[in-house]
PDB file of N, CA and C in Angstrom:
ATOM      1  N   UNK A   1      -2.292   3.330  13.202  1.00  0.00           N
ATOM      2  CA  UNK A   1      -3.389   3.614  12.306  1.00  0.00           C
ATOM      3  C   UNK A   1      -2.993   3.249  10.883  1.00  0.00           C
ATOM      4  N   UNK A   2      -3.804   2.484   9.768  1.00  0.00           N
ATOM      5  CA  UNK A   2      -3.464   2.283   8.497  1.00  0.00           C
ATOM      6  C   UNK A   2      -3.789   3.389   8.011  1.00  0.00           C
ATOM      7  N   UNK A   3      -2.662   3.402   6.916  1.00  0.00           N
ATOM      8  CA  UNK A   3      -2.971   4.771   6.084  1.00  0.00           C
ATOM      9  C   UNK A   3      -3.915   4.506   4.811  1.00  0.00           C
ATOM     10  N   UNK A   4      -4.690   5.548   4.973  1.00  0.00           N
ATOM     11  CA  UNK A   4      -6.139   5.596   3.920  1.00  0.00           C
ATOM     12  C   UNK A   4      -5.803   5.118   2.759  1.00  0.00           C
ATOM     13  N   UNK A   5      -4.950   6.115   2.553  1.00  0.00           N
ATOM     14  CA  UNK A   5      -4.544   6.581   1.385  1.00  0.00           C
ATOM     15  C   UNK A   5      -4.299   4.841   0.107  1.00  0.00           C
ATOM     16  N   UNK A   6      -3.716   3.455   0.474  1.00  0.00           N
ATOM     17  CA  UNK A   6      -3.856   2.712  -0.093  1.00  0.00           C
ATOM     18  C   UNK A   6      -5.084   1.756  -0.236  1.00  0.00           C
ATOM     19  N   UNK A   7      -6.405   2.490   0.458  1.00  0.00           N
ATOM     20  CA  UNK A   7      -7.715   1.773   0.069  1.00  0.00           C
ATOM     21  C   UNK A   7      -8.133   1.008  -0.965  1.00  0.00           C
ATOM     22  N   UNK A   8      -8.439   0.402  -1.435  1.00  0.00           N
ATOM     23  CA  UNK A   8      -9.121   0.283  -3.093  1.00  0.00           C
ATOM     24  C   UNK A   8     -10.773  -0.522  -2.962  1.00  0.00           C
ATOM     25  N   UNK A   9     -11.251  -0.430  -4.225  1.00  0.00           N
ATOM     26  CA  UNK A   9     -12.809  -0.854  -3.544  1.00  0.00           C
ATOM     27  C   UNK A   9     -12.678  -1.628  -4.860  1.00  0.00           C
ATOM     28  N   UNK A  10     -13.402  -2.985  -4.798  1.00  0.00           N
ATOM     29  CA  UNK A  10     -14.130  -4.038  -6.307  1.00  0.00           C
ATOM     30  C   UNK A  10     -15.468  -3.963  -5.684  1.00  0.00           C
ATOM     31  N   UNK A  11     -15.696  -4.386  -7.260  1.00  0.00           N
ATOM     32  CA  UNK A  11     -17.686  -4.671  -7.257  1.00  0.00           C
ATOM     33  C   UNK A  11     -17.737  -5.816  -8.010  1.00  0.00           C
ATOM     34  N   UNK A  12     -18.807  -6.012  -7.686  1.00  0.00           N
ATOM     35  CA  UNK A  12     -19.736  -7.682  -8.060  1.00  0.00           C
ATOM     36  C   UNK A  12     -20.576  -7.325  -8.328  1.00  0.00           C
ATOM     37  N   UNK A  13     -21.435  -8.484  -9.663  1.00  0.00           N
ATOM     38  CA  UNK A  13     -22.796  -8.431  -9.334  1.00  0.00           C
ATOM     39  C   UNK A  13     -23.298 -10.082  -9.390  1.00  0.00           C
ATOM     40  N   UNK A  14     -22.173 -11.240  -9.199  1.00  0.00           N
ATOM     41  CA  UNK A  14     -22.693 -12.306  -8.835  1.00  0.00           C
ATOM     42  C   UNK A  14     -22.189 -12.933  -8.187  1.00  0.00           C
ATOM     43  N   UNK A  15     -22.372 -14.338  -7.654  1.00  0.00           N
ATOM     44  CA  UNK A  15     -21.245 -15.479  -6.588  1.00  0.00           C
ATOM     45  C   UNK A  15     -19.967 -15.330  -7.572  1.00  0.00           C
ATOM     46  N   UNK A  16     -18.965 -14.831  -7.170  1.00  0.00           N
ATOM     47  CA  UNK A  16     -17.750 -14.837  -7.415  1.00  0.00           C
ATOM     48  C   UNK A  16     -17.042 -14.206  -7.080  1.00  0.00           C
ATOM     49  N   UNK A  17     -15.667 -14.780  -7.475  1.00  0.00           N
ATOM     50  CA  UNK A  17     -14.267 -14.094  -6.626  1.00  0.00           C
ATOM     51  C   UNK A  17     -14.403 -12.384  -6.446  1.00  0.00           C
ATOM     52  N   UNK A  18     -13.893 -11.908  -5.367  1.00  0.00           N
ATOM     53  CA  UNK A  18     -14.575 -10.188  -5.980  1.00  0.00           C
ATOM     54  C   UNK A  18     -12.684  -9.709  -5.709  1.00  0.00           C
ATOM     55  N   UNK A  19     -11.780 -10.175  -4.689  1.00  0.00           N
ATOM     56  CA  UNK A  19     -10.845  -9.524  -5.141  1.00  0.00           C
ATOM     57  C   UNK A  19      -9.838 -11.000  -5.102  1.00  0.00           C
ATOM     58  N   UNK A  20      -8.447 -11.197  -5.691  1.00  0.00           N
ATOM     59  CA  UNK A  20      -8.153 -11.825  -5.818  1.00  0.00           C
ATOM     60  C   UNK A  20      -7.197 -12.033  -5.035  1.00  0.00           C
ATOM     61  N   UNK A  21      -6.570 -13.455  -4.628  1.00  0.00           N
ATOM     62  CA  UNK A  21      -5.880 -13.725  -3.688  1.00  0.00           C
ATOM     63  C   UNK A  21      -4.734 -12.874  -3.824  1.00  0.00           C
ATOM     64  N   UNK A  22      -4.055 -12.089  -3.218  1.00  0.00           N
ATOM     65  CA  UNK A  22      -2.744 -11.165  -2.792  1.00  0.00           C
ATOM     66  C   UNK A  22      -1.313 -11.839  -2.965  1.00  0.00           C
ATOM     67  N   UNK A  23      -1.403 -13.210  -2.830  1.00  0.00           N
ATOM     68  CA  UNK A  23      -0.114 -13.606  -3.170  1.00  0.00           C
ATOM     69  C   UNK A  23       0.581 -13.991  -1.374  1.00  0.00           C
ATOM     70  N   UNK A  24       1.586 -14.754  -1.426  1.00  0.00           N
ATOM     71  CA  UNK A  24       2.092 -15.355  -0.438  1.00  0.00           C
ATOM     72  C   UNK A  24       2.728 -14.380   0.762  1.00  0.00           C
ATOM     73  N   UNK A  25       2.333 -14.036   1.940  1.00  0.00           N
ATOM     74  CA  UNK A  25       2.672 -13.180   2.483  1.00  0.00           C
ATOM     75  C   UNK A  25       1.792 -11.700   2.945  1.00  0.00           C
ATOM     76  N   UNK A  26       0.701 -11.892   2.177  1.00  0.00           N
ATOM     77  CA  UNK A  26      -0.146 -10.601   1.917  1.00  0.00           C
ATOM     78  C   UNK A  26      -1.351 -11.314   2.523  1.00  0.00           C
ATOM     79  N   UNK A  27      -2.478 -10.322   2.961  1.00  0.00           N
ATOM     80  CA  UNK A  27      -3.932 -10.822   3.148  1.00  0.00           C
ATOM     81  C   UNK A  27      -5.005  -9.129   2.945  1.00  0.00           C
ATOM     82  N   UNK A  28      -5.943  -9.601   2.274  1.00  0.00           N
ATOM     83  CA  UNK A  28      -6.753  -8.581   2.176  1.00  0.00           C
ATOM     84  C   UNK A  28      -7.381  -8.018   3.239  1.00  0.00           C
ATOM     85  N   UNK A  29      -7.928  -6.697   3.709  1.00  0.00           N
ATOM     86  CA  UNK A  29      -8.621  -6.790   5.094  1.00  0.00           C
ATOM     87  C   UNK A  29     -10.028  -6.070   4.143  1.00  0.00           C
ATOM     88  N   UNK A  30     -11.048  -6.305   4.857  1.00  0.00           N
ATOM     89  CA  UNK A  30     -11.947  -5.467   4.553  1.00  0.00           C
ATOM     90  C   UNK A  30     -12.335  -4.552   5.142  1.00  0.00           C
ATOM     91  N   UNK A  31     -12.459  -3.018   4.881  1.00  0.00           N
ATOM     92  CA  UNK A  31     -13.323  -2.204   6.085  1.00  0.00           C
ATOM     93  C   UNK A  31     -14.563  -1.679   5.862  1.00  0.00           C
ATOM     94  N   UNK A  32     -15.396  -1.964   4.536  1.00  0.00           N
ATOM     95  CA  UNK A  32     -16.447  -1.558   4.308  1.00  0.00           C
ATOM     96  C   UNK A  32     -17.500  -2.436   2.985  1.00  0.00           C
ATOM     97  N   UNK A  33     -18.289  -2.349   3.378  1.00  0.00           N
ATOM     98  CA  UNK A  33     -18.999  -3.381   2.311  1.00  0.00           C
ATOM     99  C   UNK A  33     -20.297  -2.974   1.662  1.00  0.00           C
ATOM    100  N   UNK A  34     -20.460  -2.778   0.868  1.00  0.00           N
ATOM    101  CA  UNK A  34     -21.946  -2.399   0.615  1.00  0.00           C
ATOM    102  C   UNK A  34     -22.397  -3.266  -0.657  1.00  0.00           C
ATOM    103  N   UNK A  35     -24.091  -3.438  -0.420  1.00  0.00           N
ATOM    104  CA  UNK A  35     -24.670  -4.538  -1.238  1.00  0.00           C
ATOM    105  C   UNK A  35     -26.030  -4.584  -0.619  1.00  0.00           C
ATOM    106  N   UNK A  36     -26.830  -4.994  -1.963  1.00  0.00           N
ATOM    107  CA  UNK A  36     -28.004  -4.859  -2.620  1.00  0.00           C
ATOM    108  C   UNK A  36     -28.627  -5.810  -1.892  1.00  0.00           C
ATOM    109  N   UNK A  37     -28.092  -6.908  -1.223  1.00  0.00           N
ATOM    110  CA  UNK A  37     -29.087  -8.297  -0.859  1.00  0.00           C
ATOM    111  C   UNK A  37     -27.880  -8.819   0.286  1.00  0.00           C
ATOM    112  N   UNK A  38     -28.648  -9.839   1.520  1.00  0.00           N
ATOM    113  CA  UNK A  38     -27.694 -10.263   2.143  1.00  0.00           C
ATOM    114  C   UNK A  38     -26.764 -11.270   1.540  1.00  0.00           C
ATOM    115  N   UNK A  39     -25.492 -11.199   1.716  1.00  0.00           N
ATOM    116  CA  UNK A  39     -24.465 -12.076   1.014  1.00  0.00           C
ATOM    117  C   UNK A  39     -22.901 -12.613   1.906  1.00  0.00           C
ATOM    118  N   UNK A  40     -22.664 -13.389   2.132  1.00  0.00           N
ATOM    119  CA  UNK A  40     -21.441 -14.410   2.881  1.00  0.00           C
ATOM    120  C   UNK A  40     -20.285 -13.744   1.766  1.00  0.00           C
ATOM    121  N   UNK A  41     -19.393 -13.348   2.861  1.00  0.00           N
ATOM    122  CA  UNK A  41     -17.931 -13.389   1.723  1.00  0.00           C
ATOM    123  C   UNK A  41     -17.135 -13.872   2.630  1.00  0.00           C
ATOM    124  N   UNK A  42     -16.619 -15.328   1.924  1.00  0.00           N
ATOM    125  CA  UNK A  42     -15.541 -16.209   2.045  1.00  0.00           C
ATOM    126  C   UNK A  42     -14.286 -15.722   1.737  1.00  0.00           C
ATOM    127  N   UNK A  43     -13.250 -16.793   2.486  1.00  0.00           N
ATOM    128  CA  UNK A  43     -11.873 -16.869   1.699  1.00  0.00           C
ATOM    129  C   UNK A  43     -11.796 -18.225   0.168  1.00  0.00           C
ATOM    130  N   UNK A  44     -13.527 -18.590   0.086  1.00  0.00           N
ATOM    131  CA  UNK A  44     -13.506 -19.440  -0.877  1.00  0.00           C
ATOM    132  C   UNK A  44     -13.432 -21.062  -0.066  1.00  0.00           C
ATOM    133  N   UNK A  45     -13.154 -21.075   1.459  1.00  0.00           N
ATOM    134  CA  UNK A  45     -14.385 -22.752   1.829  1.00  0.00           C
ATOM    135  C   UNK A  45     -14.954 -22.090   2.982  1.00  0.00           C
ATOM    136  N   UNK A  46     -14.165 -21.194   3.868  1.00  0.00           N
ATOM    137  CA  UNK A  46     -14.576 -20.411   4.898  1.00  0.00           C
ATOM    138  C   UNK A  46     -15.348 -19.378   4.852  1.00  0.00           C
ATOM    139  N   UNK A  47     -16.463 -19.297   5.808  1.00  0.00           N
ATOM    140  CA  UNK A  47     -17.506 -17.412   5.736  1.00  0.00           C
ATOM    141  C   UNK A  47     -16.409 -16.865   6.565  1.00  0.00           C
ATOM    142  N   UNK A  48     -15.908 -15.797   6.241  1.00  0.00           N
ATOM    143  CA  UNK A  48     -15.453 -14.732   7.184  1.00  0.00           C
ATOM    144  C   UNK A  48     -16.241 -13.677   7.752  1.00  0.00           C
ATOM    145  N   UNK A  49     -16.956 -13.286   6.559  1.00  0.00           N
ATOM    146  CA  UNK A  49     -18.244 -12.018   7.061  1.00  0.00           C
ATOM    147  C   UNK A  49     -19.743 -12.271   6.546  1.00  0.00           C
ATOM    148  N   UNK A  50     -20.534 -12.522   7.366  1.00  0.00           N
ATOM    149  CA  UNK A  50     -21.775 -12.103   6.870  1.00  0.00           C
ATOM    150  C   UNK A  50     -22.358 -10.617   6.647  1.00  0.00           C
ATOM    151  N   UNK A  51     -23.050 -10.274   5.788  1.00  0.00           N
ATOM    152  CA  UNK A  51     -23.315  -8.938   5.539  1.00  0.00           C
ATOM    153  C   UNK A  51     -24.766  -8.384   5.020  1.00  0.00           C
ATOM    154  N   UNK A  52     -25.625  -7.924   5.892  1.00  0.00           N
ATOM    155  CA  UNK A  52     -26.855  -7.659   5.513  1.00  0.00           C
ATOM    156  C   UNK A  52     -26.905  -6.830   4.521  1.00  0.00           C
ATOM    157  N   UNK A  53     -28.303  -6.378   3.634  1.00  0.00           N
ATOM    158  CA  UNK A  53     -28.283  -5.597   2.701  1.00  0.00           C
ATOM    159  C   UNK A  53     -28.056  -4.374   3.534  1.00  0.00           C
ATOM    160  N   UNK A  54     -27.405  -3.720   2.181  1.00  0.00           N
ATOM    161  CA  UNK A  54     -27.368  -2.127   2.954  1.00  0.00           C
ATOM    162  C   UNK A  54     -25.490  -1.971   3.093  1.00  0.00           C
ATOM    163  N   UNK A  55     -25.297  -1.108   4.032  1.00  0.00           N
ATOM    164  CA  UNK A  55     -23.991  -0.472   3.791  1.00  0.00           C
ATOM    165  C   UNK A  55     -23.494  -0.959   5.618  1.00  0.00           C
ATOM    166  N   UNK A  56     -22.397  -1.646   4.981  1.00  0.00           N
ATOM    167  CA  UNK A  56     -21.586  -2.267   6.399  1.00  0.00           C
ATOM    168  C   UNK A  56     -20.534  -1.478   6.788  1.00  0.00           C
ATOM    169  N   UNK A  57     -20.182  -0.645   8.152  1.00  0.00           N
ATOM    170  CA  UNK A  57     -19.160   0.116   8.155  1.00  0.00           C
ATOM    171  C   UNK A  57     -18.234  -0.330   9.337  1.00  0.00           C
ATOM    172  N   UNK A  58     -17.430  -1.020   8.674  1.00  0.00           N
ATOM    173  CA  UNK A  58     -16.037  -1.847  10.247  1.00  0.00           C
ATOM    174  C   UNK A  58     -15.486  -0.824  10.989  1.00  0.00           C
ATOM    175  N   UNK A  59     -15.700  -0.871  12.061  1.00  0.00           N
ATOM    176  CA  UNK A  59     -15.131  -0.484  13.334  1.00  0.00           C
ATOM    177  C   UNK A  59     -13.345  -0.685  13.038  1.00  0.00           C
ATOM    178  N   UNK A  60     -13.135  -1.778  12.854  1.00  0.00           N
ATOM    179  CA  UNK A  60     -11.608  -2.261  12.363  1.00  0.00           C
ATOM    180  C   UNK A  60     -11.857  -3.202  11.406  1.00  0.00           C
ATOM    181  N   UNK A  61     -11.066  -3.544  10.484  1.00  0.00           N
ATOM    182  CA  UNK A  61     -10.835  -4.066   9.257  1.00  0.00           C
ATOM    183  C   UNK A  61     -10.717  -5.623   9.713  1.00  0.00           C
ATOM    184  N   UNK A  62     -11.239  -6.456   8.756  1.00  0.00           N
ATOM    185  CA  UNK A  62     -11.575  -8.097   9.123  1.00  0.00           C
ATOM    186  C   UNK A  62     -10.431  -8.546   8.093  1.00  0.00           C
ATOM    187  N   UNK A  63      -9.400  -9.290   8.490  1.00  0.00           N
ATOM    188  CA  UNK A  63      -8.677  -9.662   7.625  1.00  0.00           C
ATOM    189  C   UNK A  63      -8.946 -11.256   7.117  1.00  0.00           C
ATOM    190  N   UNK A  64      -9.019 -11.684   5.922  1.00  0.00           N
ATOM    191  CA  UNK A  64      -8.442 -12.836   5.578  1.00  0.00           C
ATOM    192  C   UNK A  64      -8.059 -13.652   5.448  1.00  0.00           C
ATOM    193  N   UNK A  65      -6.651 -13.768   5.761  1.00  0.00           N
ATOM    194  CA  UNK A  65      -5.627 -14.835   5.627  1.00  0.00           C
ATOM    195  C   UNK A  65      -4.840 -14.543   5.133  1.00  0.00           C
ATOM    196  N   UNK A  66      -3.661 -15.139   4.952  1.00  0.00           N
ATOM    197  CA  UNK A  66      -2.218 -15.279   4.032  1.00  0.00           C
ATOM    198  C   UNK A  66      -2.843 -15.882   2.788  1.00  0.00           C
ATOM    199  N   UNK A  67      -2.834 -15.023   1.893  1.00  0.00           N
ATOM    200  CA  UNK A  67      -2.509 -15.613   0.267  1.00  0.00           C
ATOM    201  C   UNK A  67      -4.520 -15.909   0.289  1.00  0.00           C
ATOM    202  N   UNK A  68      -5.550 -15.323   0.504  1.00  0.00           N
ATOM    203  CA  UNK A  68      -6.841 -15.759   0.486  1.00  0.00           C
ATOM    204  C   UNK A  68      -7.843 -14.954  -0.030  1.00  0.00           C
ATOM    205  N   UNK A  69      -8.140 -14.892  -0.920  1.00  0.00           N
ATOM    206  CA  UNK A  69      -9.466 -14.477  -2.234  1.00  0.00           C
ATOM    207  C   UNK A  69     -10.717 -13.911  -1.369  1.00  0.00           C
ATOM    208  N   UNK A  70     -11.363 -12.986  -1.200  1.00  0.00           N
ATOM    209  CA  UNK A  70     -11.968 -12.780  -0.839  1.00  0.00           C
ATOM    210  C   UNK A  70     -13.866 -12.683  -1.990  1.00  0.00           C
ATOM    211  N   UNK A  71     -14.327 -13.904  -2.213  1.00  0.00           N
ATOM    212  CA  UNK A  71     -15.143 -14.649  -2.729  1.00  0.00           C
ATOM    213  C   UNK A  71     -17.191 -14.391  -2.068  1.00  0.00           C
ATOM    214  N   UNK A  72     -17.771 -13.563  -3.030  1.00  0.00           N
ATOM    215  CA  UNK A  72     -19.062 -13.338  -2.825  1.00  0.00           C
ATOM    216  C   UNK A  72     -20.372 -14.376  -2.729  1.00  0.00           C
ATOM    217  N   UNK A  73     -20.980 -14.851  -2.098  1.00  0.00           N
ATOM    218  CA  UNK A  73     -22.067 -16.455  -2.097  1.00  0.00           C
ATOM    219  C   UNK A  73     -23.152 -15.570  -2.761  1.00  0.00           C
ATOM    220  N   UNK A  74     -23.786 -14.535  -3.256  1.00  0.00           N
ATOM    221  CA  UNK A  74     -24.873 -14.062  -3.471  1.00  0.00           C
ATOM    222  C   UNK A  74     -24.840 -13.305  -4.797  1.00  0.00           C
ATOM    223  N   UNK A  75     -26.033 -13.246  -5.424  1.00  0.00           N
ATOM    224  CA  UNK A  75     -26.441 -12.485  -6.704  1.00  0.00           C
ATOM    225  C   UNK A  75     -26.644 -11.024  -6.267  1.00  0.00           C
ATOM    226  N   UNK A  76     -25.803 -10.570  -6.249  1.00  0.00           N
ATOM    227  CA  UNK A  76     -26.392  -9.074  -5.584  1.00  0.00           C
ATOM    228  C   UNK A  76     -25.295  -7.813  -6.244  1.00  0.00           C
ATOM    229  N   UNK A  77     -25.351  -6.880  -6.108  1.00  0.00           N
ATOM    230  CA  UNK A  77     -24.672  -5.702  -6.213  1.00  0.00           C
ATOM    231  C   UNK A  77     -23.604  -5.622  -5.051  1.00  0.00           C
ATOM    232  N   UNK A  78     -22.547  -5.942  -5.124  1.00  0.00           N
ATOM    233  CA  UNK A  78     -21.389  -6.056  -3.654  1.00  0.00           C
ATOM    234  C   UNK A  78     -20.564  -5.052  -4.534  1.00  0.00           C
ATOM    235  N   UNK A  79     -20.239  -3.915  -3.593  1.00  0.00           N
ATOM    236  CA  UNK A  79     -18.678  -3.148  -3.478  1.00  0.00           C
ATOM    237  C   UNK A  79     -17.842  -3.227  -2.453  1.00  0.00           C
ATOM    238  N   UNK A  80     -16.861  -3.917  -2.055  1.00  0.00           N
ATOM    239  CA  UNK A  80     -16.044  -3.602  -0.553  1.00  0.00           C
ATOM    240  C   UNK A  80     -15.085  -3.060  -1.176  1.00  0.00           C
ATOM    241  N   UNK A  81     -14.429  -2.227   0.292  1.00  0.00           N
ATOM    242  CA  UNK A  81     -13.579  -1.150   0.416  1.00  0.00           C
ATOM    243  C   UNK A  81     -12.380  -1.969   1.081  1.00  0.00           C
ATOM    244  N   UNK A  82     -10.843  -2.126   0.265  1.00  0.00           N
ATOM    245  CA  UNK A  82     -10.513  -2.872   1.557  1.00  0.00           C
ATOM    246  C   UNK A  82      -8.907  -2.393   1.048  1.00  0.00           C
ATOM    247  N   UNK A  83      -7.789  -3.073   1.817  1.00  0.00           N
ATOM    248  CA  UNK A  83      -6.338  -2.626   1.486  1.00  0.00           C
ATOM    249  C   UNK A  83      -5.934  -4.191   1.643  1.00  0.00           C
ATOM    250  N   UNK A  84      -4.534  -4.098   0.995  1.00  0.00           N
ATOM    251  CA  UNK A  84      -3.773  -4.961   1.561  1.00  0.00           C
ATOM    252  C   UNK A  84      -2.737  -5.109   1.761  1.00  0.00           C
ATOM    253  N   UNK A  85      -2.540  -5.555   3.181  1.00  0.00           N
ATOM    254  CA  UNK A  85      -1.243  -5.900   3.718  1.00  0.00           C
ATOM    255  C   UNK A  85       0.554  -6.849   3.461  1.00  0.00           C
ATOM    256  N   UNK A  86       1.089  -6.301   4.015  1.00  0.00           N
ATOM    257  CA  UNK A  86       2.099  -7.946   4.006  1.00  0.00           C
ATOM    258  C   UNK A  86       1.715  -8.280   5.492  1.00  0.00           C
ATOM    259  N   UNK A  87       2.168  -9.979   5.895  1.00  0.00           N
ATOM    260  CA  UNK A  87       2.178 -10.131   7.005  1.00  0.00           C
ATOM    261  C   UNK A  87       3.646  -9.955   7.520  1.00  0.00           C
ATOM    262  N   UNK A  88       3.490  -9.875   8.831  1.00  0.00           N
ATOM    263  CA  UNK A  88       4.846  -9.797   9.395  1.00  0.00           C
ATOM    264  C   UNK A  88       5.169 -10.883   9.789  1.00  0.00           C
ATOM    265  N   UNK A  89       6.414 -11.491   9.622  1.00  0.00           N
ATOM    266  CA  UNK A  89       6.833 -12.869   9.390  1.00  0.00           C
ATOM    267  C   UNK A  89       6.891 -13.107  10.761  1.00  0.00           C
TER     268      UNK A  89
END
């Protein structure tokens, strides 16, 4: 089980980066998303999640990638809830 306790949440309110790439070794996961309008969040060329308006609640956390930005396509109000990892080599 991940521990809660290192959660953190960013907000948006347009197409842009919403948290920033983690650095070599690390990947963001997301476990919760909420937002005003439907909106795509990329690693910046890839969709990883589509997300209807309203409040998205993960079953398990969608990770990323190694070293990958997690990037908003929509004008909307976005908060995700997410942690991040190292990978295991």
């Amino acid at each position: 089980m991940k521990n809660l306790l290192r959660l953190k949440t960013a907000s948006a309110t347009t197409a842009t980066t919403i948290v920033a790439a983690p650095g070599s070794g690390k990947q963001v996961v997301v476990v919760d998303i909420l937002t005003s309008a439907a909106t795509n969040l990329s690693d910046g060329s890839t969709v990883i999640i589509y997300a209807p308006a309203g409040s998205t609640h993960l079953r398990s956390g969608i990770d990323f990638g190694d070293n990958k930005a997690v990037v908003g396509s929509a004008t909307a109000n976005v908060t995700i809830t997410y942690f991040v990892e190292e990978i295991a080599p």
